[in-house]
Protein backbone atom coordinates (compact mmCIF):
# COMPACT_ATOMS: atom_id res chain seq x y z
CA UNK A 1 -174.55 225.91 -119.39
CA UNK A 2 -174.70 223.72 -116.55
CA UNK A 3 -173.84 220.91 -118.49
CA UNK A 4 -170.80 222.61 -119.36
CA UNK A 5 -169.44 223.09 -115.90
CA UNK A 6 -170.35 219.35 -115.15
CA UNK A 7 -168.16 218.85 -118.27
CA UNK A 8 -165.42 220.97 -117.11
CA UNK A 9 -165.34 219.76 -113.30
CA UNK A 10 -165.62 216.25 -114.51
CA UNK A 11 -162.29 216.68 -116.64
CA UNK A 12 -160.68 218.53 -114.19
CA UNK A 13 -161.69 215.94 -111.70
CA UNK A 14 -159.94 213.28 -114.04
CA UNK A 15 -156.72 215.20 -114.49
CA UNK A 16 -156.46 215.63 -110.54
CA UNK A 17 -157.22 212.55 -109.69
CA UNK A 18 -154.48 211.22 -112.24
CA UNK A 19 -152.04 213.21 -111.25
CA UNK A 20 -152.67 211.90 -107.60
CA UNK A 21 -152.36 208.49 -109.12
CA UNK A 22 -149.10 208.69 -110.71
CA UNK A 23 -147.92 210.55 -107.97
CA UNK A 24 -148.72 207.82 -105.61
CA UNK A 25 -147.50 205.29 -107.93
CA UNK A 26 -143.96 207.21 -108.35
CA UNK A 27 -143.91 207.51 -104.76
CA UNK A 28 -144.27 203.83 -104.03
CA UNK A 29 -142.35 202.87 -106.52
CA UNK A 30 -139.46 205.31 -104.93
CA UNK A 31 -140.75 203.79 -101.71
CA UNK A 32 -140.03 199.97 -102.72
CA UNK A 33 -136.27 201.46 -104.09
CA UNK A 34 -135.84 202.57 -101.23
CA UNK A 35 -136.53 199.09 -98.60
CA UNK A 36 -134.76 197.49 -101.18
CA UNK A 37 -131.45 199.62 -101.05
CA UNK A 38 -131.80 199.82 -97.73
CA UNK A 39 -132.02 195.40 -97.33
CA UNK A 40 -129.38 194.93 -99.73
CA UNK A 41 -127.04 197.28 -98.08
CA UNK A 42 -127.66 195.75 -94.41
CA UNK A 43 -127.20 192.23 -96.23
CA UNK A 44 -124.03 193.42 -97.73
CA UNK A 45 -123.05 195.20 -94.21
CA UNK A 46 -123.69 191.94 -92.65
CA UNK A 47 -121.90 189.81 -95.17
CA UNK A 48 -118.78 192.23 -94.94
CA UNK A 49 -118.84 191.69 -90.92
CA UNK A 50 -118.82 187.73 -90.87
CA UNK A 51 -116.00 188.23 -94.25
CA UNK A 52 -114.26 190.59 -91.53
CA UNK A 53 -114.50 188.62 -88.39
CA UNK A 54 -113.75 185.16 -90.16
CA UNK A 55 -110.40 186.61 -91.58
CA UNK A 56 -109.63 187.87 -88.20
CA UNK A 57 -109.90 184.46 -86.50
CA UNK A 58 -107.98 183.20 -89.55
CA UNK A 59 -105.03 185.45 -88.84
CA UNK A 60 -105.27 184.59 -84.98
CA UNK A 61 -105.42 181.20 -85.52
CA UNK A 62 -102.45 181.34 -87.78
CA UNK A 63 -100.26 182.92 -85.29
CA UNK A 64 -101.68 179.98 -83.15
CA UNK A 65 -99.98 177.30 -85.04
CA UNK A 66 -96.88 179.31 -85.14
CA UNK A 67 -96.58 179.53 -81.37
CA UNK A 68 -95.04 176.02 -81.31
CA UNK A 69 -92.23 176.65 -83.23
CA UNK A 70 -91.16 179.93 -82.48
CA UNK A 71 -91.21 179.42 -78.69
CA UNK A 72 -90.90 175.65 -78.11
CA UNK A 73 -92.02 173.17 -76.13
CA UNK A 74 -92.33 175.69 -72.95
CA UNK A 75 -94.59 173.32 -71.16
CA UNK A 76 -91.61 170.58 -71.31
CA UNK A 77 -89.71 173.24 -68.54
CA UNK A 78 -92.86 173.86 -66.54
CA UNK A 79 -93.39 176.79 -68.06
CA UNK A 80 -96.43 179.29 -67.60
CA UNK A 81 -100.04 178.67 -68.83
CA UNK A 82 -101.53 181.80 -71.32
CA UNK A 83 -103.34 182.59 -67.87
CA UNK A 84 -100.01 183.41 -66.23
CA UNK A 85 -100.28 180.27 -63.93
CA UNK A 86 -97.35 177.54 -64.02
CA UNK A 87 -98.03 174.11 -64.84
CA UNK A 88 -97.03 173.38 -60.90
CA UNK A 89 -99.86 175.58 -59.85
CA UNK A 90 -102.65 173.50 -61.62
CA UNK A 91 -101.13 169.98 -61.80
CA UNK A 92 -99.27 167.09 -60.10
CA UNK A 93 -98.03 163.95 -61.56
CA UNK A 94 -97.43 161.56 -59.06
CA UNK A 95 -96.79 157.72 -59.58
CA UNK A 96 -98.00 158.27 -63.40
CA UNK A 97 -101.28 160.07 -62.16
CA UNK A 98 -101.93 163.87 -62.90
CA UNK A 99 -103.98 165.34 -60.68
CA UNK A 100 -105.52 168.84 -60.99
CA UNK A 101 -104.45 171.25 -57.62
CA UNK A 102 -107.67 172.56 -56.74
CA UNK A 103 -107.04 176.51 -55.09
CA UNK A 104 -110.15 178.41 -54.18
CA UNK A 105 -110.62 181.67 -55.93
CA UNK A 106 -111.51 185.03 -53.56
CA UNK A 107 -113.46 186.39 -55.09
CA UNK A 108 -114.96 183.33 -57.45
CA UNK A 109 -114.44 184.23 -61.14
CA UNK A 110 -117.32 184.87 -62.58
CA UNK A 111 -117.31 183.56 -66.71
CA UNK A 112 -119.70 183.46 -69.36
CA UNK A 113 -119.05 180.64 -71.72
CA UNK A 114 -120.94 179.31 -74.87
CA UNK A 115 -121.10 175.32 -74.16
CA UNK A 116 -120.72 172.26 -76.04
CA UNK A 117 -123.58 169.47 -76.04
CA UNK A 118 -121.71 166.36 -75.32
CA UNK A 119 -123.56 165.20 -78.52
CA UNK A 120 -120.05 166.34 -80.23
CA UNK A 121 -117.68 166.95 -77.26
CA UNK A 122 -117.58 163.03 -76.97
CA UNK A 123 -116.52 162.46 -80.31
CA UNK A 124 -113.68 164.72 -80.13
CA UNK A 125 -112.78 163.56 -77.13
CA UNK A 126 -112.69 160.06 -78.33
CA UNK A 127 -110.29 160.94 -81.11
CA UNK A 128 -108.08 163.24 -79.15
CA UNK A 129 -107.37 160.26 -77.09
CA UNK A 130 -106.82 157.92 -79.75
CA UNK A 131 -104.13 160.26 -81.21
CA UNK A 132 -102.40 161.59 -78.44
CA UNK A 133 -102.81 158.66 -75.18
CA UNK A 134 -100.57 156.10 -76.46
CA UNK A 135 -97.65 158.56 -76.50
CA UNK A 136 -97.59 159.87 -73.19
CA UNK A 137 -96.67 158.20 -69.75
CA UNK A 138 -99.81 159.13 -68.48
CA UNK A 139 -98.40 163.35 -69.06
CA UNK A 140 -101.90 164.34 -70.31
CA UNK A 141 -104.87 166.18 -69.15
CA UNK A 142 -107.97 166.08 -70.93
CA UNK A 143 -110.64 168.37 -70.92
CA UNK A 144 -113.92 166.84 -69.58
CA UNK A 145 -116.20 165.90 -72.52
CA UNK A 146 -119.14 167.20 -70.25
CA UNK A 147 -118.07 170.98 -70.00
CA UNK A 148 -116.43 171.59 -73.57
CA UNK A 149 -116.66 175.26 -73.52
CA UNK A 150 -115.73 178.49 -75.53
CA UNK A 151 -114.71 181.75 -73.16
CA UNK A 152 -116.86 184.78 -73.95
CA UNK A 153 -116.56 187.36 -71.52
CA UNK A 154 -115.52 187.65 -67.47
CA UNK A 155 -117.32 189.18 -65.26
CA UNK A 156 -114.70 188.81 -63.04
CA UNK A 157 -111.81 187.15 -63.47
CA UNK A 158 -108.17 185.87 -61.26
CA UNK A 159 -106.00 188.91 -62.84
CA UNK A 160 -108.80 191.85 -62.49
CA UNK A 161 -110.92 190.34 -59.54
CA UNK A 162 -114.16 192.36 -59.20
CA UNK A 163 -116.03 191.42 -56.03
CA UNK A 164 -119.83 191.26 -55.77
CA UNK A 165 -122.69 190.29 -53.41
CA UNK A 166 -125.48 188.17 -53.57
CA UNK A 167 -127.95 190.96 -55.18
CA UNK A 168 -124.87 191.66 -58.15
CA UNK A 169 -124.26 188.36 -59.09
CA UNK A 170 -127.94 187.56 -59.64
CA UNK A 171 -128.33 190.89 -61.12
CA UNK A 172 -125.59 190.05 -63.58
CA UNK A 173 -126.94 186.82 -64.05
CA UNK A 174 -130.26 188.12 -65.46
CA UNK A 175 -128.17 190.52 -67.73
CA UNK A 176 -127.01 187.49 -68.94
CA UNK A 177 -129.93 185.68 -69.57
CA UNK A 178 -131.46 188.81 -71.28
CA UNK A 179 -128.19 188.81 -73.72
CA UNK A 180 -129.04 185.15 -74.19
CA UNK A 181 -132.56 185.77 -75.42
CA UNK A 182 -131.49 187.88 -78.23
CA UNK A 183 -128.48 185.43 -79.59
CA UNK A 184 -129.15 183.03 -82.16
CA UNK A 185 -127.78 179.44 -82.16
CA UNK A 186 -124.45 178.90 -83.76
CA UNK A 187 -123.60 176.70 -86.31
CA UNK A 188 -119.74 176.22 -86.41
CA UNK A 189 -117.19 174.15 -87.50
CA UNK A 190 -113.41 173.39 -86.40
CA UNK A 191 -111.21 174.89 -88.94
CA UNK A 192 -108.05 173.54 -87.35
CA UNK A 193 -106.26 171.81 -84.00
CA UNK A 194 -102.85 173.30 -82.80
CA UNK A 195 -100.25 173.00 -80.06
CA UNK A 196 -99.26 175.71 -78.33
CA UNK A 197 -96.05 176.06 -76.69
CA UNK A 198 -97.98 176.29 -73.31
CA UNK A 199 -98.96 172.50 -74.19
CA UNK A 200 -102.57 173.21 -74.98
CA UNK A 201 -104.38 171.39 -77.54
CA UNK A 202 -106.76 173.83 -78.97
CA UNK A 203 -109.89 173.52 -80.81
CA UNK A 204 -110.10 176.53 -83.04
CA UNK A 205 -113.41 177.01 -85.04
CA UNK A 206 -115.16 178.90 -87.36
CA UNK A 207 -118.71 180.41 -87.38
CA UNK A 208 -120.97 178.71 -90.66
CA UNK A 209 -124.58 181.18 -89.10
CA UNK A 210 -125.72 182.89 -86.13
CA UNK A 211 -124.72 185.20 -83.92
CA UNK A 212 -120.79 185.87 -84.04
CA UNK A 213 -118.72 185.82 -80.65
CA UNK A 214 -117.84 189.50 -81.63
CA UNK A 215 -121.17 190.44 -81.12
CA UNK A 216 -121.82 188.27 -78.32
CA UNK A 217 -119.04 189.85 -76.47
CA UNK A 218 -120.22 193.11 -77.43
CA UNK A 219 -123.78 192.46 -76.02
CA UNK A 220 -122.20 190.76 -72.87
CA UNK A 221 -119.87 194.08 -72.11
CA UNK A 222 -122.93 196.50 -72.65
CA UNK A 223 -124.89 194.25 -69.91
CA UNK A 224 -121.88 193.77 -67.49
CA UNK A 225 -120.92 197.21 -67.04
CA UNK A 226 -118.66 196.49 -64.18
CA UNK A 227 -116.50 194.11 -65.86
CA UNK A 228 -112.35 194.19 -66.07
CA UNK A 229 -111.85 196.66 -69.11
CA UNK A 230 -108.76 193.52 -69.78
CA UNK A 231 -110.69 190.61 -71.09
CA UNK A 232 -108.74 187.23 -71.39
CA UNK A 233 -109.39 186.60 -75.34
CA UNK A 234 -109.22 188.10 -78.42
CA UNK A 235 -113.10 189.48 -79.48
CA UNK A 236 -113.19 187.63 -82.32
CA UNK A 237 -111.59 183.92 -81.30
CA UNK A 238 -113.84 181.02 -80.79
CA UNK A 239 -111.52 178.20 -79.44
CA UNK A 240 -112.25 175.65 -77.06
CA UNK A 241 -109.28 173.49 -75.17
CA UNK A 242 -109.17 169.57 -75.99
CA UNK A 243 -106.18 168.70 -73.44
CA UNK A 244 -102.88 169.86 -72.03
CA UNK A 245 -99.23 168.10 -72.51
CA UNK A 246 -97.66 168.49 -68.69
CA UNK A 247 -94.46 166.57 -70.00
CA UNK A 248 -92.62 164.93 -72.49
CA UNK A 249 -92.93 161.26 -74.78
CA UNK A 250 -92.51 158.23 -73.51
CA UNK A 251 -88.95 156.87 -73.96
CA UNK A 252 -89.75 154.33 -75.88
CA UNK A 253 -91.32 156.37 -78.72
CA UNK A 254 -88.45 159.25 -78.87
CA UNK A 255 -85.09 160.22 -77.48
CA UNK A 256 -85.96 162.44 -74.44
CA UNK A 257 -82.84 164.35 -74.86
CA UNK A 258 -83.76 165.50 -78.33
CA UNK A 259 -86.01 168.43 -78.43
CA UNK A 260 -86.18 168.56 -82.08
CA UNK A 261 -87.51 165.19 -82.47
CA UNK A 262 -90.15 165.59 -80.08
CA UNK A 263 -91.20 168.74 -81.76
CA UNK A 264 -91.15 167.05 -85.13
CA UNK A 265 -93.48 163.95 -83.57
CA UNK A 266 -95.90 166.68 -81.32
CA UNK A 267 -96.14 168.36 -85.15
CA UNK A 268 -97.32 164.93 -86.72
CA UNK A 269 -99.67 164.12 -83.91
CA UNK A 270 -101.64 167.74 -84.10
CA UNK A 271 -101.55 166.67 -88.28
CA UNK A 272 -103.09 162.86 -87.09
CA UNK A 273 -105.52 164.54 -85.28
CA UNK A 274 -106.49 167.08 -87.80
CA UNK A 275 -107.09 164.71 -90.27
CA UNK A 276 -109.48 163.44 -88.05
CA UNK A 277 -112.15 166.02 -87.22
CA UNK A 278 -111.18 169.28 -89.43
CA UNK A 279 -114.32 169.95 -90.65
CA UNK A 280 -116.59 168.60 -87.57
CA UNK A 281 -119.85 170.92 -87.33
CA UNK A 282 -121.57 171.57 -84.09
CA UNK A 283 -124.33 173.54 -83.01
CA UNK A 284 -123.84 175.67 -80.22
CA UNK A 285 -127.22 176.94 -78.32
CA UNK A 286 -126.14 177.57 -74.68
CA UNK A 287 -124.74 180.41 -72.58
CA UNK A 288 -123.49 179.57 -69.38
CA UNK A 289 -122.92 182.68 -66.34
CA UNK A 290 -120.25 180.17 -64.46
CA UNK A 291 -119.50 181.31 -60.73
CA UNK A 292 -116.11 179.29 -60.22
CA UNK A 293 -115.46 178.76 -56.90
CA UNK A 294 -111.75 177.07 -57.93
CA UNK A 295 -109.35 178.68 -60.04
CA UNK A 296 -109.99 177.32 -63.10
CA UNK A 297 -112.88 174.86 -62.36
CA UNK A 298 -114.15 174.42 -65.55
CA UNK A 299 -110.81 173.44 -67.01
CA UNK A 300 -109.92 171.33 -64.21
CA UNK A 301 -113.41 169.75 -62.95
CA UNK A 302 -113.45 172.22 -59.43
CA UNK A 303 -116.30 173.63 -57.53
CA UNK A 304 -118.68 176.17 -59.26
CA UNK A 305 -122.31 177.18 -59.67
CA UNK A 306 -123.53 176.62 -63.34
CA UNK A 307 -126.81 179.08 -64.83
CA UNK A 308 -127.93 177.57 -67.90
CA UNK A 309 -129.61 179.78 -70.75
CA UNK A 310 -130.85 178.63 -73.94
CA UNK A 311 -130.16 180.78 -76.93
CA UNK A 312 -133.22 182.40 -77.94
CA UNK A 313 -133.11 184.15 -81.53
CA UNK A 314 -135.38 181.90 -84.02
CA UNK A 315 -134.06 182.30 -87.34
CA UNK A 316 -135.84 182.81 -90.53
């Protein structure tokens, strides 16, 4: 009799504890479905945001390279910069020297730019001066090698100026570094050079892995709450400036009275110098918060206050 219940509770016992077992099993096995689904649809989410961001710096870059030949050689009249400032308000060219005119900025703009090691700003450098020097009569500024830079975000900038004491600007300057710790390194690489009609020589790149400047401007407006709502830049570009054309060919290489020629020739050097270094890769793994106390002091070597911050995302 007792033996029989034993019996009985043992098998019952069994079929419990096997259809705990199974149960568990189905469940984990849901469970695993589940992480999995969920991975491969981030992946896939992820994958369709870089597709999505890269086509949209395609398509800006495209109208780019356009912008010479619909609108000319503007920068051949003294036209205006894409920052609304004329070529008169940033340069002279006296005696076959340009030199930058240096204005101080109330309040200083404050900018957040990714930077370029010299380790490849001096290369390019080197070639855009190859291509382009021996053409000009001295009608050329190029960027300093030392601050290549991409534009990310304004805190404060010449058009929207938004004022701000001591206390802000290191307060926005930690907000910065805290966006900083959470980027990853970039590895990009330049997917074309073009002219604009403005007579900058643009570097426009491509992002290969990390962190794209969509997102970094994204991260950058959460933590600067009190920034102009009008930022300078497309989200998505990532373009740095090589040098700017303040005048025309020397005489000797084209007739100066012939527009079209020059246009054909400026055409020919931007292919030259893509020829040269489409395709150069460069790691990017710094964010500067720039306090410019000139108008454009990074562009045109003025006075400013540089805050250095390493990217800090490790990636796996």
């Amino acid at each position: 009799m007792v033996m029989g219940r034993v019996r009985n509770w043992w098998s019952h016992s069994k079929t419990v504890a096997l259809i705990w077992f199974f149960s568990l099993a189905l469940f984990y096995s849901f469970f695993r479905m589940a992480l999995q689904n969920s991975s491969s649809s981030s992946s896939s989410s992820s994958l369709d945001s870089a597709t999505s961001n890269a086509n949209r710096r395609s398509t800006l870059y495209n109208k780019m390279e356009r912008d010479l030949d619909e609108h000319g050689a503007a920068f051949l009249k003294h036209g205006e910069t894409s920052q609304s400032l004329s070529l008169s308000d940033l340069f002279t060219i006296k005696d076959g020297s340009v030199t930058p005119v240096l204005k101080a900025a109330h309040p200083p703009v404050r900018a957040n730019v990714l930077y370029m090691s010299t380790e490849y700003s001096v290369l390019i450098s080197e070639a855009v001066k190859q291509v382009f020097d021996p053409y000009f009569d001295k009608a050329i500024w190029f960027q300093n090698s030392s601050v290549y830079h991409f534009s990310m975000f304004h805190a404060s900038h010449h058009i929207v100026p938004v004022p701000a004491s001591e206390v802000e600007i290191e307060a926005e300057a930690a907000a910065v570094r805290a966006v900083a710790e959470r980027l990853c390194p970039l590895e990009i690489v330049l997917d074309r050079v073009v002219l604009t009609s403005t007579g900058v020589l643009l570097g426009c790149w491509q992002v290969i892995s990390g962190t794209d400047p969509v997102d970094i401007r994204a991260k950058l407006r959460a933590a600067l709450p009190r920034a102009p709502e009008k930022q300078l830049y497309d989200a998505a570009i990532l373009h740095t400036s090589f040098a700017r054309l303040l005048g025309g060919l020397k005489a000797s290489v084209v007739d100066l009275h012939n527009s079209s020629n020059q246009l054909e020739l400026f055409h020919k050097l931007v292919t030259q110098l893509n020829n040269k270094i489409r395709g150069f890769k460069a790691t990017v793994s710094e964010l500067w918060y720039v306090e410019e106390y000139d108008v454009l002091a990074l562009a045109l070597n003025g006075r400013m206050k540089v805050r250095r911050f390493q990217l800090g995302c490790s990636r796996t």
